[in-house]
Protein backbone atom coordinates (compact mmCIF):
# COMPACT_ATOMS: atom_id res chain seq x y z
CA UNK A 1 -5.73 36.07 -36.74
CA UNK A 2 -8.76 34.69 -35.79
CA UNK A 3 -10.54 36.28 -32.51
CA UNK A 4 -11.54 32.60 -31.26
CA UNK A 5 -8.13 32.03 -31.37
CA UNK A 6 -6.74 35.05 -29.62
CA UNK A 7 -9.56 34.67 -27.04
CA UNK A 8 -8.54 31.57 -26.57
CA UNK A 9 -4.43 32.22 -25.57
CA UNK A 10 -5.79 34.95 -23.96
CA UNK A 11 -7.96 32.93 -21.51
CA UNK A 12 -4.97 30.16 -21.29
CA UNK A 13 -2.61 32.89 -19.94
CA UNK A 14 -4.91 34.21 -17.30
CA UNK A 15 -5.50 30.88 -15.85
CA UNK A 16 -1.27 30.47 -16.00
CA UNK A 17 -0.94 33.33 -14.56
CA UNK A 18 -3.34 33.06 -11.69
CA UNK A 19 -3.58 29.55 -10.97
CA UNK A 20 -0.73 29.53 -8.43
CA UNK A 21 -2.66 32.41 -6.72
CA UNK A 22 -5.71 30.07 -6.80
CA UNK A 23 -4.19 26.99 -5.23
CA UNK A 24 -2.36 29.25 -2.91
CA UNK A 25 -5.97 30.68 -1.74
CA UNK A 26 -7.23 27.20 -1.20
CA UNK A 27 -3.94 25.72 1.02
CA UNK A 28 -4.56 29.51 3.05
CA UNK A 29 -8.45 27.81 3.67
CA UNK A 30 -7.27 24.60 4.27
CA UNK A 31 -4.70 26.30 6.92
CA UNK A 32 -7.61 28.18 8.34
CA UNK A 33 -10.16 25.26 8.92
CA UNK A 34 -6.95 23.52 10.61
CA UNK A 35 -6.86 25.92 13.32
CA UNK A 36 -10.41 26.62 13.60
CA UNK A 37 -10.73 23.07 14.38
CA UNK A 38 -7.68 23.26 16.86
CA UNK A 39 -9.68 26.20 18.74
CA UNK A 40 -12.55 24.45 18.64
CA UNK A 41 -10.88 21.16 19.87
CA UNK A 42 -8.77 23.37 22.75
CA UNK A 43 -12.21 24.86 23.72
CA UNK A 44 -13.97 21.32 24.32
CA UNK A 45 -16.25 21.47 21.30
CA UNK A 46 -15.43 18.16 19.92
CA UNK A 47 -18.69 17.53 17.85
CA UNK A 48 -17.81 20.94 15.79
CA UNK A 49 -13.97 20.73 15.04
CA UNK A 50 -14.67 16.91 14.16
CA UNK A 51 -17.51 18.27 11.51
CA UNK A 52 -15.00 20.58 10.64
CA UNK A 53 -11.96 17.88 10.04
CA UNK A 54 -14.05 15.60 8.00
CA UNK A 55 -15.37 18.53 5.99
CA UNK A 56 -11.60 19.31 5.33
CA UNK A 57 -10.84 15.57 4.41
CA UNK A 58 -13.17 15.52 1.67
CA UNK A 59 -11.83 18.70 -0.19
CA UNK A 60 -10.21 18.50 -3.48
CA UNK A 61 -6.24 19.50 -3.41
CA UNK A 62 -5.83 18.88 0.17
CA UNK A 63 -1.86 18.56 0.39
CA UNK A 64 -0.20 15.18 2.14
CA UNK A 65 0.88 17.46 5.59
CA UNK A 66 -2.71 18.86 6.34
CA UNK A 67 -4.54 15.81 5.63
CA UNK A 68 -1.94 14.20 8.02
CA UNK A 69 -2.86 17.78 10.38
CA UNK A 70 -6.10 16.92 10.25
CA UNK A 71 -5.65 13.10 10.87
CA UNK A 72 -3.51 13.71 14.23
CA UNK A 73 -6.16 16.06 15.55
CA UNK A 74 -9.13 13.77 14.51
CA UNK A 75 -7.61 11.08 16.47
CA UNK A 76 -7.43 13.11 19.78
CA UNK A 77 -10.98 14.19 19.41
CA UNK A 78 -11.79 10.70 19.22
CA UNK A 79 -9.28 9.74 22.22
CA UNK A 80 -11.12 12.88 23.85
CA UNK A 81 -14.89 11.70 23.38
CA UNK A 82 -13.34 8.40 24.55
CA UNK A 83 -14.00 6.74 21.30
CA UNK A 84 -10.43 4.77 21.12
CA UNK A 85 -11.20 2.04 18.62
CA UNK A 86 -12.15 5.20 16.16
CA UNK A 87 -8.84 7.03 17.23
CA UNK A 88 -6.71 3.46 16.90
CA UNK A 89 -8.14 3.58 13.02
CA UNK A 90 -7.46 6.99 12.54
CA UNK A 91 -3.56 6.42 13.79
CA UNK A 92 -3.62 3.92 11.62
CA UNK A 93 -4.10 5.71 8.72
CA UNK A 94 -1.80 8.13 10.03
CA UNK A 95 0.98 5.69 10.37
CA UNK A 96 0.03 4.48 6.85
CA UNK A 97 1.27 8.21 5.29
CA UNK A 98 4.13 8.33 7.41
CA UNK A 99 5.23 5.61 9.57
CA UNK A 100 7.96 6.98 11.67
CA UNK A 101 5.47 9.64 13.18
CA UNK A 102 5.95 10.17 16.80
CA UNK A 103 4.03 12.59 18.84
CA UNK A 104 6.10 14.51 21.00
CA UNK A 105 5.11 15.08 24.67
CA UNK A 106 5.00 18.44 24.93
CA UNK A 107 2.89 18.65 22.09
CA UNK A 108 0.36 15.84 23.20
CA UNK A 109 -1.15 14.45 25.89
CA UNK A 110 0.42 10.92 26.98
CA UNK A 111 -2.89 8.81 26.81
CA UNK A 112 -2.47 9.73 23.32
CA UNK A 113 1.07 9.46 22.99
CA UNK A 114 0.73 5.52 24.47
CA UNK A 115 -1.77 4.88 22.32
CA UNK A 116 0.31 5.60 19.05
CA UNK A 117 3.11 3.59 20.45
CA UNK A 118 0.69 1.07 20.79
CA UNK A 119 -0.04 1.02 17.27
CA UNK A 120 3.78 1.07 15.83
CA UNK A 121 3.99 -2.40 18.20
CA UNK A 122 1.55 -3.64 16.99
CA UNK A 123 2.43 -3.23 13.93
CA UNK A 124 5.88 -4.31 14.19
CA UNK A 125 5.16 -7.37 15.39
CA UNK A 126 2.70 -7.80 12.99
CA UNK A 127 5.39 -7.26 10.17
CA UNK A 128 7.64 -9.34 11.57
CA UNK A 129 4.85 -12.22 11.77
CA UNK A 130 4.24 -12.19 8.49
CA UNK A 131 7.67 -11.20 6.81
CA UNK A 132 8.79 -13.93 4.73
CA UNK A 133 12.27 -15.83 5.87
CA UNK A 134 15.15 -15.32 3.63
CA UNK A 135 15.76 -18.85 2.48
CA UNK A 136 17.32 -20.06 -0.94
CA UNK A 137 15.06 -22.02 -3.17
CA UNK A 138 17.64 -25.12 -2.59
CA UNK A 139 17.20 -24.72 1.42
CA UNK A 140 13.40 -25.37 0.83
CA UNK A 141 12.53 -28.95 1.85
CA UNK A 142 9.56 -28.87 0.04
CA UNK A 143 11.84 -28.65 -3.52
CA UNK A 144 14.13 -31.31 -2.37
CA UNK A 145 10.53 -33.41 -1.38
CA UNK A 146 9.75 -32.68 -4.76
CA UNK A 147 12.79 -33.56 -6.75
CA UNK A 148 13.11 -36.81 -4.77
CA UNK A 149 9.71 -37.79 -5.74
CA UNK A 150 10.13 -37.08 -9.44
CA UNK A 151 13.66 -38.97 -9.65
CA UNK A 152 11.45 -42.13 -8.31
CA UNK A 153 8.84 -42.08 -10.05
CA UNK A 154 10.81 -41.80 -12.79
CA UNK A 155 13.36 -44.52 -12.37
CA UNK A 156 9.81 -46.45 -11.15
CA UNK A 157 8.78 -46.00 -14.86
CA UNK A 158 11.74 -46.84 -16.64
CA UNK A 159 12.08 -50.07 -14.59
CA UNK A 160 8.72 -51.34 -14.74
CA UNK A 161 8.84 -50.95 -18.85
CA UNK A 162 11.75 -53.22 -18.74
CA UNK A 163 9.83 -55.44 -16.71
CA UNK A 164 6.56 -55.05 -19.26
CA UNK A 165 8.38 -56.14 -22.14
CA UNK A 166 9.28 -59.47 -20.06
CA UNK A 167 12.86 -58.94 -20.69
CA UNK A 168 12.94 -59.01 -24.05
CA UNK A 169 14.62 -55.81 -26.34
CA UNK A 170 12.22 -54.87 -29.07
CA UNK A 171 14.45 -53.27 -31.93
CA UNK A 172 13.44 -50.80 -34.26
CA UNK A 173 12.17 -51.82 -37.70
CA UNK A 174 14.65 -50.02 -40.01
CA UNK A 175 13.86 -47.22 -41.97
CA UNK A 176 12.21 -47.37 -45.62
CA UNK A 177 14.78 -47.32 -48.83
CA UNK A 178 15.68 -44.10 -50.42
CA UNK A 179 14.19 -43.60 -53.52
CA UNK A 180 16.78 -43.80 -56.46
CA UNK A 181 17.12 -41.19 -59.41
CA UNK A 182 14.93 -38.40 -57.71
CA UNK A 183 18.44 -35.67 -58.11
């Protein structure tokens, strides 16, 4: 065989074989900058575990639960540093990955807590504002407007060619003669 060749399964199987172990190694960082955000957070250094969260946010491979992690604890720095239109955006997005989130009170603080609930009404009443109403297309007024108007104007057009033609039928001319002996 050719070495390029064998080099080149060889170099495929390695990277089989160890990938798992890589992306394991980067969800075990991703895990770790979590919590040395939540210390930071829990020890009133805001300005560091929010550098820290947004540095997380922009990493490659960051799975759907610790982006939402790092969402959650973005929004109560911002609540914390009294920032709330930046922490109503950031529940925002967090309602946008999973909408039936609800923080639990032992877990956070109930400023925060009201403010989330605030959101979900909000949005509620926002869907319900704009959700469409289940009507048939033949319950529609505007079709039946519609199809009223077309039916007059056209019985308005066949009457008034009647009236054009003063009355009087035109008939047809009659068709030419077959030619004769063409078979």
């Amino acid at each position: 065989m050719n070495k390029k060749i064998v080099v080149w399964i060889a170099i495929f199987c390695l990277g089989i074989i160890f990938q798992p172990r890589i992306g394991m190694a980067q969800t075990s960082q991703n895990n770790n900058a979590l919590e040395q955000a939540r210390t930071l957070y829990a020890n009133g250094k805001f300005e560091q575990a929010q550098s820290r969260l947004l540095a997380l946010l922009k990493t490659k491979n960051l799975q759907q639960d610790q982006q939402l992690q790092a969402l959650i604890l973005l929004a109560e720095i911002r609540r914390a540093m009294l920032d709330e239109d930046g922490a109503r955006k950031l529940i925002d997005k967090i309602l946008d990955i999973k909408p039936d989130f609800t923080p639990s009170a032992t877990d956070y603080p109930p400023n925060f807590i009201a403010l989330v609930q605030a959101e979900k009404e909000k949005r509620s009443v926002h869907s319900a504002a704009v959700q469409p109403k289940n009507k048939s297309f033949f319950t529609n007024s505007y079709f039946w407007i519609g199809l009223g108007g077309t039916a007059a104007a056209t019985t308005a057009i066949i009457l008034g060619a009647q009236k054009g033609n003063g009355g009087k039928k035109k008939t047809l001319p009659l068709p030419p003669d077959w030619p004769e002996g063409g078979r």
